[in-house]
N, C-alpha and C. Protein backbone atom coordinates (compact mmCIF):
# COMPACT_ATOMS: atom_id res chain seq x y z
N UNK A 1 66.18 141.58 90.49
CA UNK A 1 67.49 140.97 90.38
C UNK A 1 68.02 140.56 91.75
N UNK A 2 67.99 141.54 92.75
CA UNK A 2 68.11 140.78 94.54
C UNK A 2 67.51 139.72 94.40
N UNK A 3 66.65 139.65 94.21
CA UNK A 3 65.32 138.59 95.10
C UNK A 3 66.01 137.35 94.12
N UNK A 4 66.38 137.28 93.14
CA UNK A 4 66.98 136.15 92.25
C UNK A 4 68.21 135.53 92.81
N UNK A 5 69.06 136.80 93.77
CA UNK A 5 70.57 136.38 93.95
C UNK A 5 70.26 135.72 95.17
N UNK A 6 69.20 136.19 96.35
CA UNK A 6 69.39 135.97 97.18
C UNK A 6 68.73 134.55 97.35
N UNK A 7 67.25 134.11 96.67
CA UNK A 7 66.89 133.28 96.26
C UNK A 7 68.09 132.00 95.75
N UNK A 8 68.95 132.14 95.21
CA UNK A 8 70.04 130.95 94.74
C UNK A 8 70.97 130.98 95.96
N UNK A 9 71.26 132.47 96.47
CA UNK A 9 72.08 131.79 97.78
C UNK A 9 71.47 130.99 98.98
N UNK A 10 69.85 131.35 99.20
CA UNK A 10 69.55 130.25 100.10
C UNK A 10 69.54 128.98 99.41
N UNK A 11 69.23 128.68 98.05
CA UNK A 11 69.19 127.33 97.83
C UNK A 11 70.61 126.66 97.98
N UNK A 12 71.50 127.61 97.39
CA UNK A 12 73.19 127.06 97.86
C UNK A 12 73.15 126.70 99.14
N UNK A 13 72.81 127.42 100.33
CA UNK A 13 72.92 127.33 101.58
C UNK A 13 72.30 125.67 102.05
N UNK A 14 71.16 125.75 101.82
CA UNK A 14 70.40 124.82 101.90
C UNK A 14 70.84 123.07 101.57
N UNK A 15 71.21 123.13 100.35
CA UNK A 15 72.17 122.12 99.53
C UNK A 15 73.43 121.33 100.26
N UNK A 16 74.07 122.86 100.98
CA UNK A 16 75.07 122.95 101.72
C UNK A 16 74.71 121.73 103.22
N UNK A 17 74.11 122.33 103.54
CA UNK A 17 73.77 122.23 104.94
C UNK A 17 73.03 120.59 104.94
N UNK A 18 72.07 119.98 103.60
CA UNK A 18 72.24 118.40 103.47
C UNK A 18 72.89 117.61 103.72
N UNK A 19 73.88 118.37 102.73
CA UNK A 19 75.36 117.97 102.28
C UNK A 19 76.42 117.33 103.81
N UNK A 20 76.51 118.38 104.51
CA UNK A 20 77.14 118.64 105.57
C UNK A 20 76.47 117.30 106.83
N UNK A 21 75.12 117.66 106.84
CA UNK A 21 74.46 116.62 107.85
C UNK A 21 74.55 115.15 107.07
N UNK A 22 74.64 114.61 105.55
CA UNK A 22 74.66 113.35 105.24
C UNK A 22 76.08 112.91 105.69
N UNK A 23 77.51 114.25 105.39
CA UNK A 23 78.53 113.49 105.26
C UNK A 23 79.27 113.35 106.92
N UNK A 24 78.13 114.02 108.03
CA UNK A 24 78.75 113.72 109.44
C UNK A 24 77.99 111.99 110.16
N UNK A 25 77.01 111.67 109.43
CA UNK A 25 76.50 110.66 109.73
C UNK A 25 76.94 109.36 108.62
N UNK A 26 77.81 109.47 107.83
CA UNK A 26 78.53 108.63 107.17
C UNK A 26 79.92 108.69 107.83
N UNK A 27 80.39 109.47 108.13
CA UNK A 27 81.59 109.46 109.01
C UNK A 27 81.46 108.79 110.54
N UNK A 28 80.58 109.12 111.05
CA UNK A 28 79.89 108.39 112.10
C UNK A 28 79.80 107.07 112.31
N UNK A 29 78.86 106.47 111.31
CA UNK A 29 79.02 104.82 110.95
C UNK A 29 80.25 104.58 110.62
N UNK A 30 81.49 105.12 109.88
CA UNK A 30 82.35 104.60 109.81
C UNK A 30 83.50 104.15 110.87
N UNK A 31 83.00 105.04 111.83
CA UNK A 31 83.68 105.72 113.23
C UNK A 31 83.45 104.50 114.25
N UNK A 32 82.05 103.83 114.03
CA UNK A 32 81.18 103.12 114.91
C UNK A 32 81.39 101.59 114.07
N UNK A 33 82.46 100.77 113.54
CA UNK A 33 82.11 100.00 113.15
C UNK A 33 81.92 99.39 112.07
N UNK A 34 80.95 100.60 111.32
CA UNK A 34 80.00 99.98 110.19
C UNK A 34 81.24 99.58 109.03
N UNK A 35 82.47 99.48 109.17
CA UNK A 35 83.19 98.63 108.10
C UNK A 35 82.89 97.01 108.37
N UNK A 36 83.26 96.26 107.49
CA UNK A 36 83.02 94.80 106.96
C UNK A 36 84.41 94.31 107.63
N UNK A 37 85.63 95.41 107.42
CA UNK A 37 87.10 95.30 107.89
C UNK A 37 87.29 94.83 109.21
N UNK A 38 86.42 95.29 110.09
CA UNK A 38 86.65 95.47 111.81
C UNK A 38 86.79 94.11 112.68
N UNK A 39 86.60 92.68 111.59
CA UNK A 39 86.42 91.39 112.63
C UNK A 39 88.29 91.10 112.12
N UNK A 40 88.80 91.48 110.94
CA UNK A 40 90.29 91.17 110.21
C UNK A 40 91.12 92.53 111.18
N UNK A 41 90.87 93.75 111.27
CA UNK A 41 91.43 94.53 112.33
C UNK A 41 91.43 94.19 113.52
N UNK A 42 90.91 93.60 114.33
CA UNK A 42 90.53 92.80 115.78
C UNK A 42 91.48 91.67 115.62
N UNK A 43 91.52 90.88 115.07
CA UNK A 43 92.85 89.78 114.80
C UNK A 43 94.10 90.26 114.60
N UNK A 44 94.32 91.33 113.81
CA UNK A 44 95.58 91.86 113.69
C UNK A 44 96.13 92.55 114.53
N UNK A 45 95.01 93.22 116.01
CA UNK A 45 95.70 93.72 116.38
C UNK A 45 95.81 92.72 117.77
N UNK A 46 95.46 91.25 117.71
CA UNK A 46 95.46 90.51 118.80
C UNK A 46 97.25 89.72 118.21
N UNK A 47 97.09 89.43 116.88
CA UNK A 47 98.15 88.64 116.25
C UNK A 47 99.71 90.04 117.28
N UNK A 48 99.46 91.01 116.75
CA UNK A 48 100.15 91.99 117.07
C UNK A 48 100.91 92.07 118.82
N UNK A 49 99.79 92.15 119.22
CA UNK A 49 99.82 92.21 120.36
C UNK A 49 100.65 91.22 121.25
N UNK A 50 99.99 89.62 120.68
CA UNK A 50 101.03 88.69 121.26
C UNK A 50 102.39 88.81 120.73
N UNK A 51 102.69 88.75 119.77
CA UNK A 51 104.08 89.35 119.32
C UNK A 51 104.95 89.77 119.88
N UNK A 52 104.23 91.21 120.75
CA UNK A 52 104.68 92.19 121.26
C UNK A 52 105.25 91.66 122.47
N UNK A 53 104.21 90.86 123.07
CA UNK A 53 104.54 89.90 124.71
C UNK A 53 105.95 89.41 124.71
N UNK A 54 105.60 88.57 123.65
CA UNK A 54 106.67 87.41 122.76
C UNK A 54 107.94 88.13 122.93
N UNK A 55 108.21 89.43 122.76
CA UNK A 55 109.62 89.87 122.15
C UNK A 55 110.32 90.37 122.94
N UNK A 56 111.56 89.93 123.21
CA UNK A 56 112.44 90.30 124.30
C UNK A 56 113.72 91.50 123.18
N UNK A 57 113.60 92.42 123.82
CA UNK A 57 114.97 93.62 123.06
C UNK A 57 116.52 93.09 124.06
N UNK A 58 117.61 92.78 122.67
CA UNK A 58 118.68 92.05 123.58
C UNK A 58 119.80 93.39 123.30
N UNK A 59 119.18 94.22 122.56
CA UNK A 59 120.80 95.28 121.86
C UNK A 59 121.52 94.96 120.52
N UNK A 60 121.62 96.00 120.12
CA UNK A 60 122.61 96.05 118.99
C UNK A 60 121.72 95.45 118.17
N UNK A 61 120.81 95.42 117.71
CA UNK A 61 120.05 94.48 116.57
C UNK A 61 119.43 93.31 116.97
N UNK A 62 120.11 92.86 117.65
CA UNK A 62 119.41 91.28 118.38
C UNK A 62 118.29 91.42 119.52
N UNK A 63 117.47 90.53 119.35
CA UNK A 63 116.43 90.48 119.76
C UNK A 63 115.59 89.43 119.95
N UNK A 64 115.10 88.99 121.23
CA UNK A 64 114.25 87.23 121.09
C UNK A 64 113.07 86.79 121.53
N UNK A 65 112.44 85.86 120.63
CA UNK A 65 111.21 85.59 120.46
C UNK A 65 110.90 84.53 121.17
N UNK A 66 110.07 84.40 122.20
CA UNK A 66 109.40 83.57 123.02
C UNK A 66 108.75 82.23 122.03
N UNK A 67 108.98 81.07 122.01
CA UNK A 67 108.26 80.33 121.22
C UNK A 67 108.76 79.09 121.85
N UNK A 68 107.71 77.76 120.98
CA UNK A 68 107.48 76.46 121.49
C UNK A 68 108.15 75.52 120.31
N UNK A 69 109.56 75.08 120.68
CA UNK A 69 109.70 74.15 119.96
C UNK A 69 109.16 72.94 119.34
N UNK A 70 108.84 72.45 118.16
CA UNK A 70 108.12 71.26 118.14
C UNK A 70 109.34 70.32 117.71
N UNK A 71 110.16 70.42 117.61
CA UNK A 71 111.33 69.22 117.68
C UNK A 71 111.78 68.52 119.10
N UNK A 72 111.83 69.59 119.87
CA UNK A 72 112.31 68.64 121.18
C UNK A 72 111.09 68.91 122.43
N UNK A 73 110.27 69.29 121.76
CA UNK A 73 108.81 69.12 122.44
C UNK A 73 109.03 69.96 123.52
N UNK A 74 109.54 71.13 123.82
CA UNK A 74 110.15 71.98 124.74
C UNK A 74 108.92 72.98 124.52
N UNK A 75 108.07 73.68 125.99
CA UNK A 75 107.39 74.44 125.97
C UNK A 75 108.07 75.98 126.24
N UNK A 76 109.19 75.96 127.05
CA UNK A 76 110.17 77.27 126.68
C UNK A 76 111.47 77.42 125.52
N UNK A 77 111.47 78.10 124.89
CA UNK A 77 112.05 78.61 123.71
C UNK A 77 112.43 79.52 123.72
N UNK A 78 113.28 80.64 123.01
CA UNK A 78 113.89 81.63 122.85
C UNK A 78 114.66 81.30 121.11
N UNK A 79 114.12 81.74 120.00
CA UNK A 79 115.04 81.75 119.01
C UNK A 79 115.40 83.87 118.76
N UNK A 80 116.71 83.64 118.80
CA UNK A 80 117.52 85.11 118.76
C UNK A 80 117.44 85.33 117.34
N UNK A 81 117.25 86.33 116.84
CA UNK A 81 116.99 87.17 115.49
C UNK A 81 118.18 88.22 115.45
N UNK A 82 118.85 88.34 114.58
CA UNK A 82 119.54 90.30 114.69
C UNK A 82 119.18 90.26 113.13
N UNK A 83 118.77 91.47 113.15
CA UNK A 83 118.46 92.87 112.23
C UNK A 83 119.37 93.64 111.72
N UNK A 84 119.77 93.19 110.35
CA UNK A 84 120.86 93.82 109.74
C UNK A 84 120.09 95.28 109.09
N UNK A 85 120.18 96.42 109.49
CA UNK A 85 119.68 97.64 109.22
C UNK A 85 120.21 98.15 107.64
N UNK A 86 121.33 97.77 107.00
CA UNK A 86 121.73 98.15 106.05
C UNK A 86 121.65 97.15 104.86
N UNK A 87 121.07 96.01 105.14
CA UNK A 87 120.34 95.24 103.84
C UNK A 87 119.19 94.75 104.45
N UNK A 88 118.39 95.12 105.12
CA UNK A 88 117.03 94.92 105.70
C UNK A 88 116.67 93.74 105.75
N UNK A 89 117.67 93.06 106.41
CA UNK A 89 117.69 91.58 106.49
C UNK A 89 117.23 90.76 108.09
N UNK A 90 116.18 90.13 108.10
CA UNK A 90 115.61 89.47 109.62
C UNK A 90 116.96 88.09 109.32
N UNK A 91 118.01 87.83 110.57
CA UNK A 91 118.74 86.63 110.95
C UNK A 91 118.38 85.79 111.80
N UNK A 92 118.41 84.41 111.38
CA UNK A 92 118.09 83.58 112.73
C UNK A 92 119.58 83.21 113.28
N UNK A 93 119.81 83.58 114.75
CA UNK A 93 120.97 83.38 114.97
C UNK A 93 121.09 81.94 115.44
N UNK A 94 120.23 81.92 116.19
CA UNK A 94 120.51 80.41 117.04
C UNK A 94 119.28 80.13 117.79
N UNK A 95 118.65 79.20 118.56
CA UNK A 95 117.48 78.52 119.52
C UNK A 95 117.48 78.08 120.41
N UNK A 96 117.47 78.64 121.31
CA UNK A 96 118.08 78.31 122.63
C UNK A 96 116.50 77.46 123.47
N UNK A 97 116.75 75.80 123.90
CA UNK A 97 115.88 76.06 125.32
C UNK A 97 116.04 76.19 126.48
N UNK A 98 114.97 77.10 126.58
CA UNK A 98 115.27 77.85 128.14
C UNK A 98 115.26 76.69 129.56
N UNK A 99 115.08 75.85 129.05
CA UNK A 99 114.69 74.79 129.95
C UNK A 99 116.15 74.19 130.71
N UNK A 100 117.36 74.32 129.83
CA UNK A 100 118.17 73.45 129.56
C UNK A 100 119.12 74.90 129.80
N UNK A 101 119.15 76.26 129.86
CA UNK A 101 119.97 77.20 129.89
C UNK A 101 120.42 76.87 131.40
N UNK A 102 121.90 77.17 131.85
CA UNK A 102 122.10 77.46 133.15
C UNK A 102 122.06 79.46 133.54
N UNK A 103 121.71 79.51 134.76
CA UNK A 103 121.51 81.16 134.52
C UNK A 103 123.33 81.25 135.43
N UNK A 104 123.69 82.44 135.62
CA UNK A 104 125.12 82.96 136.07
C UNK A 104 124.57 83.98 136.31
N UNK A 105 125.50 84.25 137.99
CA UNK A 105 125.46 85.14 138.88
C UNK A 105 126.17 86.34 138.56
């Protein structure tokens, strides 16, 4: 009756220990790449990224985005956004070109 118990616990063991080495080398490839996802993650986090450049923090909710007008063919831009927090609402306030701003001392 030993030799039976101990006999099924090495095969448990054994089973185990497959088990263990298939699912660290599937984690591995997943770790390394091997998704189909990784060329759509690489864009999103480039899309992201410029964004990030893009965005000027002005206070209080408002906030402005670096961009290229195509109406008055203006390569500096600024359109101001505020963020209404209590109806989760994105505003376009106004579009300023920077070209045409005077700055004050």
């Amino acid at each position: 009756m030993y030799s039976d118990t101990a006999s099924e616990l090495r095969s448990i063991r054994r089973t185990l220990i497959v088990l263990g080495i298939l699912l660290l080398f599937v984690i591995g490839s997943i770790n390394n790449g091997g998704s189909e996802d990784s060329e759509e993650n690489e864009d999103y986090s480039t899309i992201t990224t410029n964004l990030e450049n893009n965005l000027v923090p002005l206070g209080n909710g408002y906030f402005g985005l670096y961009s290229n007008f195509e109406e008055t063919d203006s390569e500096h831009g600024m359109r101001i956004y505020y963020y209404d927090e209590k109806e989760n609402k994105l505003v376009l306030k106004k579009e300023e070109d920077l070209d045409t701003v005077e700055i004050s001392e």
